[in-house]
Protein backbone atom coordinates (compact mmCIF):
# COMPACT_ATOMS: atom_id res chain seq x y z
CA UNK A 1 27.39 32.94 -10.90
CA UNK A 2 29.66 33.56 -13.90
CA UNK A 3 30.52 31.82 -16.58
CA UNK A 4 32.87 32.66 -18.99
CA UNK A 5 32.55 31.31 -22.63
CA UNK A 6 34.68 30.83 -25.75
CA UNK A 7 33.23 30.18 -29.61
CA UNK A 8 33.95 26.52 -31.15
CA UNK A 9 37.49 25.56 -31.21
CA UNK A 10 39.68 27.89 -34.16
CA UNK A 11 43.25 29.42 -33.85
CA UNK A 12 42.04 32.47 -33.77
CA UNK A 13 41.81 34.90 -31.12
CA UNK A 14 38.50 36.65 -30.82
CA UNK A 15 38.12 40.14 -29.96
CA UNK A 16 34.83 39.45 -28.36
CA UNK A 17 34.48 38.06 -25.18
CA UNK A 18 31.26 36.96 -24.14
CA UNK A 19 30.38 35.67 -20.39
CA UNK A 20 27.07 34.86 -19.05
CA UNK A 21 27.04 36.19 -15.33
CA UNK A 22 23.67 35.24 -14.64
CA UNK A 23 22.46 31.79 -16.13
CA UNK A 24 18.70 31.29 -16.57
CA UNK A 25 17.37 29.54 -13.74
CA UNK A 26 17.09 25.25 -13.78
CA UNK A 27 13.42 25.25 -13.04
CA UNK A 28 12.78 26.42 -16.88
CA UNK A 29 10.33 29.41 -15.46
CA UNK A 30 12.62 31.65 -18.50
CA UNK A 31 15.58 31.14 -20.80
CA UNK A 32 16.78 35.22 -19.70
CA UNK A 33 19.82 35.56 -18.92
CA UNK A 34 22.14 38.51 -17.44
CA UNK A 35 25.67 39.30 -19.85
CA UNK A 36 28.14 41.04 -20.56
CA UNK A 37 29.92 41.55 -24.05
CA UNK A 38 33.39 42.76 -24.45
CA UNK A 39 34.16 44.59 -27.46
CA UNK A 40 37.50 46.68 -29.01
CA UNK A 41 35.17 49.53 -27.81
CA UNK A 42 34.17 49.07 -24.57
CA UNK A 43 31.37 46.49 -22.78
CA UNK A 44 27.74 46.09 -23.86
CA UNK A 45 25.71 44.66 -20.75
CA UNK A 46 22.95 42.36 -22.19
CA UNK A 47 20.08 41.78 -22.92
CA UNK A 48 21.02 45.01 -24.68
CA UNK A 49 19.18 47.05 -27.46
CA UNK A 50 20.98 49.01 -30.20
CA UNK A 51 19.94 52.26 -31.78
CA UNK A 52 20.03 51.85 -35.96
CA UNK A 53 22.62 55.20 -37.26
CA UNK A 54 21.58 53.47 -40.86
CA UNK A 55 23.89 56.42 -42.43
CA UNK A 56 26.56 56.84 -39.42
CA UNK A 57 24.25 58.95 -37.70
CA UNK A 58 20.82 57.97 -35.24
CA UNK A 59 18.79 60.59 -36.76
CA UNK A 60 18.09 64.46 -35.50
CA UNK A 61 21.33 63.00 -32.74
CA UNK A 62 24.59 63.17 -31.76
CA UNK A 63 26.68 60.81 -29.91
CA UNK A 64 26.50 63.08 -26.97
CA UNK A 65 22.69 62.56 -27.41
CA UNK A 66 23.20 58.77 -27.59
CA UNK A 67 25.11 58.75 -24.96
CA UNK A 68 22.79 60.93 -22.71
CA UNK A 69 20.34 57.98 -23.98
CA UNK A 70 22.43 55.44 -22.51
CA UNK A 71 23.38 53.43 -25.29
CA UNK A 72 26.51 51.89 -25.52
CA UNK A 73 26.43 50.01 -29.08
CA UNK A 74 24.97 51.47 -32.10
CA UNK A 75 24.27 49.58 -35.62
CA UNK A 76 25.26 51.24 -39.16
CA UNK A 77 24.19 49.94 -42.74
CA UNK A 78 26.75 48.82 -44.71
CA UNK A 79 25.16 49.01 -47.72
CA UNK A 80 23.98 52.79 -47.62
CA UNK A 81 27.44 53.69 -46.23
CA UNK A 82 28.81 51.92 -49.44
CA UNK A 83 26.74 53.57 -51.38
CA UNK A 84 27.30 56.98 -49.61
CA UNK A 85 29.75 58.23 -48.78
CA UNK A 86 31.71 55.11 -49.64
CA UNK A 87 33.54 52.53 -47.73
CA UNK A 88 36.86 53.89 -48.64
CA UNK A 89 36.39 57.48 -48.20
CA UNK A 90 34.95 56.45 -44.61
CA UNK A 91 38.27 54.46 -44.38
CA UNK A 92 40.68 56.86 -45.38
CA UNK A 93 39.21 59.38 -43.10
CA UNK A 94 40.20 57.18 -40.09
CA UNK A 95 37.17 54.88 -39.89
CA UNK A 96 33.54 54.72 -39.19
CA UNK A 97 34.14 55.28 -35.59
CA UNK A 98 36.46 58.74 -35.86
CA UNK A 99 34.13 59.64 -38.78
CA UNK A 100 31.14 59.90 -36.75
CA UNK A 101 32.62 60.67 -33.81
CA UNK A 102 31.58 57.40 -31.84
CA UNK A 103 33.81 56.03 -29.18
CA UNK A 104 31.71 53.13 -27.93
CA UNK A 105 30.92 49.61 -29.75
CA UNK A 106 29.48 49.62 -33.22
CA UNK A 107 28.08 46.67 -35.55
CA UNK A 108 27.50 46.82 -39.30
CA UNK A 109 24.54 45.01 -40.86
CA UNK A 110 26.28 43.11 -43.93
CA UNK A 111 23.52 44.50 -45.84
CA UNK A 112 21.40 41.53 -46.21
CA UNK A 113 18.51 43.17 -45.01
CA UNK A 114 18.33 45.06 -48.19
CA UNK A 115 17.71 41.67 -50.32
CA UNK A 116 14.67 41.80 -48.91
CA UNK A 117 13.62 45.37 -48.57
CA UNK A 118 15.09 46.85 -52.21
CA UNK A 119 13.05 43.70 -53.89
CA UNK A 120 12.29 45.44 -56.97
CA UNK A 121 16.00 46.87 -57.07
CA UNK A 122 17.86 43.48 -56.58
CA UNK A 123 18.87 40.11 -58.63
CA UNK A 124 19.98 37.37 -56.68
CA UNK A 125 22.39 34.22 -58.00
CA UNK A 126 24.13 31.65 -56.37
CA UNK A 127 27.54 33.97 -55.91
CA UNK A 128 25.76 37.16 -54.70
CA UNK A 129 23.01 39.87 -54.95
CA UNK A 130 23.23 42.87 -57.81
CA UNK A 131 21.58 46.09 -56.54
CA UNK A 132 20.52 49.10 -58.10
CA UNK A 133 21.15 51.92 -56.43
CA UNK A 134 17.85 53.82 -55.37
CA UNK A 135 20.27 57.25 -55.34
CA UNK A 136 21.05 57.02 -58.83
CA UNK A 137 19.80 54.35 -60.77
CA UNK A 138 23.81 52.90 -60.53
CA UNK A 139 24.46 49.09 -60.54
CA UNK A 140 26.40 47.15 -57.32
CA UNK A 141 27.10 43.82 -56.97
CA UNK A 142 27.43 42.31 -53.27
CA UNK A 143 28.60 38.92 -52.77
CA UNK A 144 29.82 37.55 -49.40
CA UNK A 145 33.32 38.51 -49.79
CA UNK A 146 32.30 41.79 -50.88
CA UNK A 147 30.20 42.67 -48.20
CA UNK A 148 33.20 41.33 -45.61
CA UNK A 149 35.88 43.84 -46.91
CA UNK A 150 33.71 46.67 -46.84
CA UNK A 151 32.65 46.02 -43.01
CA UNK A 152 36.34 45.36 -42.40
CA UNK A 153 37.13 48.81 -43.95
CA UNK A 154 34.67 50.48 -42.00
CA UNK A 155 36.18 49.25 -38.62
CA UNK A 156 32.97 48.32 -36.57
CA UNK A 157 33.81 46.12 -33.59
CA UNK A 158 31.34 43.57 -34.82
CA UNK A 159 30.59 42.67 -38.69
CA UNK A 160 27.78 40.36 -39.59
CA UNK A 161 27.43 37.78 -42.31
CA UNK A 162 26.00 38.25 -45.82
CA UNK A 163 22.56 36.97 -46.58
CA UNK A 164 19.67 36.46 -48.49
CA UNK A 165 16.33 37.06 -45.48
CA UNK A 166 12.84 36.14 -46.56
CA UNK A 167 9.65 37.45 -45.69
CA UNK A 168 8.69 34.50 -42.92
CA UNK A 169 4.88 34.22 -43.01
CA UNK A 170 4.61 34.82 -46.40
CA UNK A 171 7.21 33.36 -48.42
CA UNK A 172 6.87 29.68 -49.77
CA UNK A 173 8.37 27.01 -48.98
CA UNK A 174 10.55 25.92 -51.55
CA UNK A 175 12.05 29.89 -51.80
CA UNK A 176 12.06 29.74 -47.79
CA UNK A 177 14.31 26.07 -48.49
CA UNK A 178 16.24 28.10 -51.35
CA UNK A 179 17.11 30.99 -49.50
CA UNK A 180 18.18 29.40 -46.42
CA UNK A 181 20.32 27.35 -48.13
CA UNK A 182 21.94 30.34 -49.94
CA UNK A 183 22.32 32.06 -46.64
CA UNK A 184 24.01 29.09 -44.69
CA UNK A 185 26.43 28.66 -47.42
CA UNK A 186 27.08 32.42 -48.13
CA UNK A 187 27.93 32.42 -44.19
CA UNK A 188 30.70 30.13 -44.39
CA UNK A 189 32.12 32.39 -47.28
CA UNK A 190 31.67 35.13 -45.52
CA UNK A 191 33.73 33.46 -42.72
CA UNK A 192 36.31 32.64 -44.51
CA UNK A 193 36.82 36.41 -46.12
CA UNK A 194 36.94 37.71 -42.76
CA UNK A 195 40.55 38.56 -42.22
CA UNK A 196 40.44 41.52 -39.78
CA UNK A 197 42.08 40.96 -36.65
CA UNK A 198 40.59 43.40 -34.48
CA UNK A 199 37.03 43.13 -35.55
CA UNK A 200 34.33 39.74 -34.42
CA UNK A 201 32.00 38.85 -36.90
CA UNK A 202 28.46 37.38 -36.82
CA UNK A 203 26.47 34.46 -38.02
CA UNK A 204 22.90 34.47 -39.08
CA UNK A 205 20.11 31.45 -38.86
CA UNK A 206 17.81 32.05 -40.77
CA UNK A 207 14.76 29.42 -41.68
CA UNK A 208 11.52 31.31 -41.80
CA UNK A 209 8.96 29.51 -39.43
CA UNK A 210 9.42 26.37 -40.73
CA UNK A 211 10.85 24.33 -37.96
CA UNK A 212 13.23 21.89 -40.24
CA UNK A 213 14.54 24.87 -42.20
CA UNK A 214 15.27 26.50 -39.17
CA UNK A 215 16.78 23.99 -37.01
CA UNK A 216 18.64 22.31 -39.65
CA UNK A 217 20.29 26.66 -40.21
CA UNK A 218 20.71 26.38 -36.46
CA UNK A 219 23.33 23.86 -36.37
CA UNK A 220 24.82 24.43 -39.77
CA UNK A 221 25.72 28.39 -38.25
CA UNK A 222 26.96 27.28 -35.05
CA UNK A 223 28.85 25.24 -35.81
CA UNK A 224 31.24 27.42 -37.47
CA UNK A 225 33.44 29.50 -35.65
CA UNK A 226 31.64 32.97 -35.43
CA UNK A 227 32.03 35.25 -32.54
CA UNK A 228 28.34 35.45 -31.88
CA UNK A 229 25.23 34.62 -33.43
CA UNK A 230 22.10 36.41 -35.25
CA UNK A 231 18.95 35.47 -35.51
CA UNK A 232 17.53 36.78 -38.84
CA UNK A 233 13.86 36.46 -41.09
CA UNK A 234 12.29 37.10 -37.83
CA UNK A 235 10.39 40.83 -37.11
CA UNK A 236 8.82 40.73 -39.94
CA UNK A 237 5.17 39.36 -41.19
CA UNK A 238 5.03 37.12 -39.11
CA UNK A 239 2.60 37.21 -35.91
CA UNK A 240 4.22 37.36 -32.45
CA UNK A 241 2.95 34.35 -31.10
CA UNK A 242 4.97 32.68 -34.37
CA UNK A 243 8.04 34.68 -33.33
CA UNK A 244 8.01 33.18 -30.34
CA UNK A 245 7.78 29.54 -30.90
CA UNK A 246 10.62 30.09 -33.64
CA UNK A 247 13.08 31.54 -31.40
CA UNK A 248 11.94 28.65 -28.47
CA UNK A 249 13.07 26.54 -30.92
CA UNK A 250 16.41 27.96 -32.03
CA UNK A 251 17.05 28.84 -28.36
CA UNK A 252 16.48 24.79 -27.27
CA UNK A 253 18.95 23.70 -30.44
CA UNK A 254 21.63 26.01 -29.25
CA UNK A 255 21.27 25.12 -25.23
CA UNK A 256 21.26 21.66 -25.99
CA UNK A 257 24.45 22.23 -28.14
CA UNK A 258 25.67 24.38 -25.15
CA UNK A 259 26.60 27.17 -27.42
CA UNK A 260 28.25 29.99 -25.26
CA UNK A 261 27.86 33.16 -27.47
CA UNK A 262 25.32 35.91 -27.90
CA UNK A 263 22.42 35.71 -29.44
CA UNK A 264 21.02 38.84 -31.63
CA UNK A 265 17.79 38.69 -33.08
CA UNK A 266 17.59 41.45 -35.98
CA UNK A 267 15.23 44.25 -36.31
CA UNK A 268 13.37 43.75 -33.37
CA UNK A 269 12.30 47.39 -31.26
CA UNK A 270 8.77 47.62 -29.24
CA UNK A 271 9.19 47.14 -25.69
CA UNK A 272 7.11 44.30 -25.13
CA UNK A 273 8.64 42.63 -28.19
CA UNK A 274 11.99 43.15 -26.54
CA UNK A 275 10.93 41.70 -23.20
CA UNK A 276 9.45 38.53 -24.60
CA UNK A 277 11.93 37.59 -27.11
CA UNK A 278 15.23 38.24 -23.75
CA UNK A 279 12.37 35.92 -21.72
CA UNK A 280 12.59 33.48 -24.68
CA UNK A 281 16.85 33.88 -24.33
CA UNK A 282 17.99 36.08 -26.54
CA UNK A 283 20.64 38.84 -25.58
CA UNK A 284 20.65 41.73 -28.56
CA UNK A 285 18.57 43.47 -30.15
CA UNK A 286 18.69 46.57 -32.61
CA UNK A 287 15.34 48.29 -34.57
CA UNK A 288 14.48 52.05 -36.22
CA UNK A 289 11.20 51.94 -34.37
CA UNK A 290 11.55 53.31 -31.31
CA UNK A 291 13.22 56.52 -33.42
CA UNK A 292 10.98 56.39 -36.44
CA UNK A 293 7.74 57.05 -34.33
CA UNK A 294 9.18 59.56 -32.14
CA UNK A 295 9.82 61.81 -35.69
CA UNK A 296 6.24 60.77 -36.01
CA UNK A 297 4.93 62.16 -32.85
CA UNK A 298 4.54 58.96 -30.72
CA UNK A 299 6.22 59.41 -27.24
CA UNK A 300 6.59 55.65 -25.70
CA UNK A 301 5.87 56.06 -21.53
CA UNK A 302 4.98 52.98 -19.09
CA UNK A 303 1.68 51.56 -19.74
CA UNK A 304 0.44 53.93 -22.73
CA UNK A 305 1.68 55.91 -25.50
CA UNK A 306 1.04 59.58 -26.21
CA UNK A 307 0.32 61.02 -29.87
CA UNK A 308 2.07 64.59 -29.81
CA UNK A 309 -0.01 65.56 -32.61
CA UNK A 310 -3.08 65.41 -30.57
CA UNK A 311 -5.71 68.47 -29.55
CA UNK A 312 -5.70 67.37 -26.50
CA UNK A 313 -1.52 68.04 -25.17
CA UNK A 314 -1.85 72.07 -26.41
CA UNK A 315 -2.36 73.41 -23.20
CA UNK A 316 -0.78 70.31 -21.23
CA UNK A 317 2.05 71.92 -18.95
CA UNK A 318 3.28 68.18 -17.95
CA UNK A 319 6.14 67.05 -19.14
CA UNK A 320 5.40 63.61 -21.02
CA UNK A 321 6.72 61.55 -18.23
CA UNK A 322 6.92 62.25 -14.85
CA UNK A 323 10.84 61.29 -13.50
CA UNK A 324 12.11 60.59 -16.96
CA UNK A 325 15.83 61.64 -16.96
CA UNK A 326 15.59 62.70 -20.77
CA UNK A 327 16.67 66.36 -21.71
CA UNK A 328 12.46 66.76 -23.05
CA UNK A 329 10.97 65.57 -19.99
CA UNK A 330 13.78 67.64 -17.84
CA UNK A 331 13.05 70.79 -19.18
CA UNK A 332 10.12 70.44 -21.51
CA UNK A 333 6.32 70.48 -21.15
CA UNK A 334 3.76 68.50 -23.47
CA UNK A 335 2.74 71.65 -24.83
CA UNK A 336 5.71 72.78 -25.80
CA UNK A 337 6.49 69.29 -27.68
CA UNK A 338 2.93 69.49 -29.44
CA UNK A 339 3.44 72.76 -30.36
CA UNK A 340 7.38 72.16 -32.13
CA UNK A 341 5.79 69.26 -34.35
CA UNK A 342 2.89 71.75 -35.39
CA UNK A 343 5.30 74.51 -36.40
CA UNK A 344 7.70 71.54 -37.92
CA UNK A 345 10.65 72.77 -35.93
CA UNK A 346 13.35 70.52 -36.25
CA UNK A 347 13.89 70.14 -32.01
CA UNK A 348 10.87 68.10 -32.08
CA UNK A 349 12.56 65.24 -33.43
CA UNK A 350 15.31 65.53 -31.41
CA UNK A 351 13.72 66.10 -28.16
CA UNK A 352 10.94 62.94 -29.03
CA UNK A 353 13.64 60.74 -30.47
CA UNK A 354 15.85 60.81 -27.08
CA UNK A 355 12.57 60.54 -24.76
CA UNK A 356 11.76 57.73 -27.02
CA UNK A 357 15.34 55.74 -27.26
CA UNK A 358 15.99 56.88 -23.44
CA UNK A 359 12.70 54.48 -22.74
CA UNK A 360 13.43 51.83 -24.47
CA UNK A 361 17.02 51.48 -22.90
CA UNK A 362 16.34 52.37 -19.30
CA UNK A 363 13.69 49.84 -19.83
CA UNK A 364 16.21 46.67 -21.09
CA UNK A 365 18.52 48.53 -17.98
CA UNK A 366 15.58 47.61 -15.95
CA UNK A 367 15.22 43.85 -17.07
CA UNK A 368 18.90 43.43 -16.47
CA UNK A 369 18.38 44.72 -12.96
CA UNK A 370 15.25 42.24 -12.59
CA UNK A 371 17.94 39.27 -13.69
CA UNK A 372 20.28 40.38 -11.89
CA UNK A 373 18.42 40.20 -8.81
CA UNK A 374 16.92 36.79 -9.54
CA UNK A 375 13.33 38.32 -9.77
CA UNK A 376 12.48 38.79 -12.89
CA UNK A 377 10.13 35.97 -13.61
CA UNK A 378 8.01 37.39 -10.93
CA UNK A 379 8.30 40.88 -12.62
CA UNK A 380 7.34 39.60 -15.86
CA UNK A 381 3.74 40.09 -15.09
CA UNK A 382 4.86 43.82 -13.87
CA UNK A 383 7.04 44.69 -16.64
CA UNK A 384 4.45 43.08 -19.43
CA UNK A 385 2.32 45.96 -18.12
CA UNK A 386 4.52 48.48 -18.84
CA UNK A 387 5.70 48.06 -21.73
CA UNK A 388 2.32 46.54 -23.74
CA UNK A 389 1.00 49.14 -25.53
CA UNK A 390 4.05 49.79 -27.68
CA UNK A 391 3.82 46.39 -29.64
CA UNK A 392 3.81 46.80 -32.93
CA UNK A 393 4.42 44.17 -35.98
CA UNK A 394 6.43 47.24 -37.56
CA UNK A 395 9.71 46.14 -35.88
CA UNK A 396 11.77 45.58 -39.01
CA UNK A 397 12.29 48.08 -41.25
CA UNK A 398 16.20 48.83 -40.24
CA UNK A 399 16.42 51.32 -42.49
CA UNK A 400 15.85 54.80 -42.55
């Protein structure tokens, strides 16, 4: 079954095209569903995970590495690329695709995420945030418009709304009520200074886990024209289980609303994390985890988790997982791996970064076969096995 879908009525044409090919099923059993997003750059099947190139560039990778990986949409910071190199260099030189040599989809984070990360280097007011640049020590002020022209002068194929994210479990509630205000009016500005053609741009709910806060963002984000729509102050403090009833919620406002575009929750990366949040509906995803524990020593495989850095993988002639199609486990023992971290060499990270990012998206490849199939809530219990031990509360630092 297929259904295509189209964003609230607006006289403009989108240059995303979303379409649901496989609906969740009417008994309830899961809100997962099978898509497929259409971008300038080519087609992202969802659910689909993104690999974070915070500076234009996945770490210790290039795009033939990505590729090899099998991703086919990447996210870049906006504010570190403003910072450095510059929006306008990146612009002159032909645009953030052509300057890092990327032919497939990309998305910019509006750099919201750094309200809440650079704390002690930020001042927030009603018209924007002003930074201070942990490089130099510089002052930058980012207000919605702001934040829209330099996405639209870096070119990705999807920009994403400015706002001001919390910390959910720990944040009170009258700064929760504050900041989600902020946010849902600093997306309709950022709406309306989005002028580029060629480029679809994102809202974000945010909310915390209050329920009100978040159901009231909900509606007030939808229903404004966006191409698609992020789900943001999630992956953070908060406990899993509290994750989870927060996006059952949003999910049930925006199915009773019958909203037709993607869903992205922000910042989210561990397998099993992944698979519980595309069971509770949502269709993107993009986190540094699954590369900032590989450069670590952490190699993700089904069921468990190896630590490189171990005694115990010296002598081990295996390669870390048995039928993995990454270039480590093609050609590379354990041993060989555990002895590149010990002698720092710099093809460690590389080699445990792909095995690492080639997991985690022939694993959303395999829930997308499971939907597409119609079995996946009987694989649930299968696939919960698999990926379980790589949970982590970690998810959502998106910045390297």
């Amino acid at each position: 079954m297929s259904t295509a879908t189209e964003p609230p009525t607006t006289d403009r044409v989108s240059p995303a095209q979303f379409e649901v090919l496989v609906p969740p099923p009417a008994d309830g059993s899961t809100h997962a569903r099978l898509g497929r997003l259409t971008l300038p750059h080519g087609v992202v099947d969802t659910p689909q995970f993104m690999p974070v190139g915070t500076n234009a560039t996945v770490k210790a990778l290039d795009p033939d590495d990505l590729r090899g990986a099998g991703a086919t949409i990447i996210l870049s910071n906006t504010y570190h690329l403003y910072l450095r190199p510059g929006h306008e260099r990146i612009a002159a030189l032909g645009g953030l695709h052509k300057f890092m040599a990327w032919d497939r989809p990309i998305l910019t984070d509006s750099g919201g995420f750094q309200v809440v990360s650079l704390g002690e280097l930020r001042k927030i007011d009603e018209d924007g945030v002003t930074f201070q640049s942990h490089i130099d020590g510089s002052y930058h002020r980012f207000t919605p418009e702001r934040s829209i022209a330099v996405q639209e002068a870096l070119g990705a194929d999807i920009a994403v709304a400015f706002d001001q994210p919390v910390t959910p479990a720990s944040t009170g509630l009258k700064a929760l009520a504050e900041a989600t205000g902020r946010s849902d009016r600093w997306a309709a500005r950022s709406l309306a200074a989005h002028t580029r053609p060629d480029q679809a741009i994102f809202g974000i709910i945010q909310g915390g886990l209050d329920s009100d806060l978040r159901t009231e963002s909900t509606k007030v984000v939808t229903g404004l024209p966006f191409d698609g729509i992020c789900i943001g102050g999630l992956a953070g403090d908060e406990t899993p289980s509290q994750r989870e009833v927060t996006l059952e919620l949003v999910v049930e406002v925006l199915e009773a609303a019958a909203d037709p575009r993607p869903r992205y929750l922000m910042g989210l990366g561990s397998p099993l994390d992944l698979l519980e949040a595309v069971h509770r509906g949502i269709d993107m995803f993009d986190c540094v985890l699954p590369a900032r524990v590989a450069r670590n020593g952490q190699l993700w495989i089904p069921g468990g988790r190896l630590n490189m850095r171990n005694a115990q993988f010296v002598d081990d002639p295996r390669p870390v997982q048995e039928g993995c199609r990454c270039p480590l486990c093609r050609n590379f023992s354990r041993a060989y791996l555990a002895h590149l971290f010990r002698a720092e060499e710099l093809l460690a990270y590389r080699l445990a970064t792909c095995h690492n990012l080639t997991f985690t998206l022939d694993f959303m490849a395999e829930i997308r076969s499971a939907l597409r199939s119609g079995t996946f809530t009987t694989r649930l219990p299968e696939l919960r096995a698999s990926a379980q031990p790589s949970r982590s509360r970690a998810s959502a630092v998106q910045s390297e």
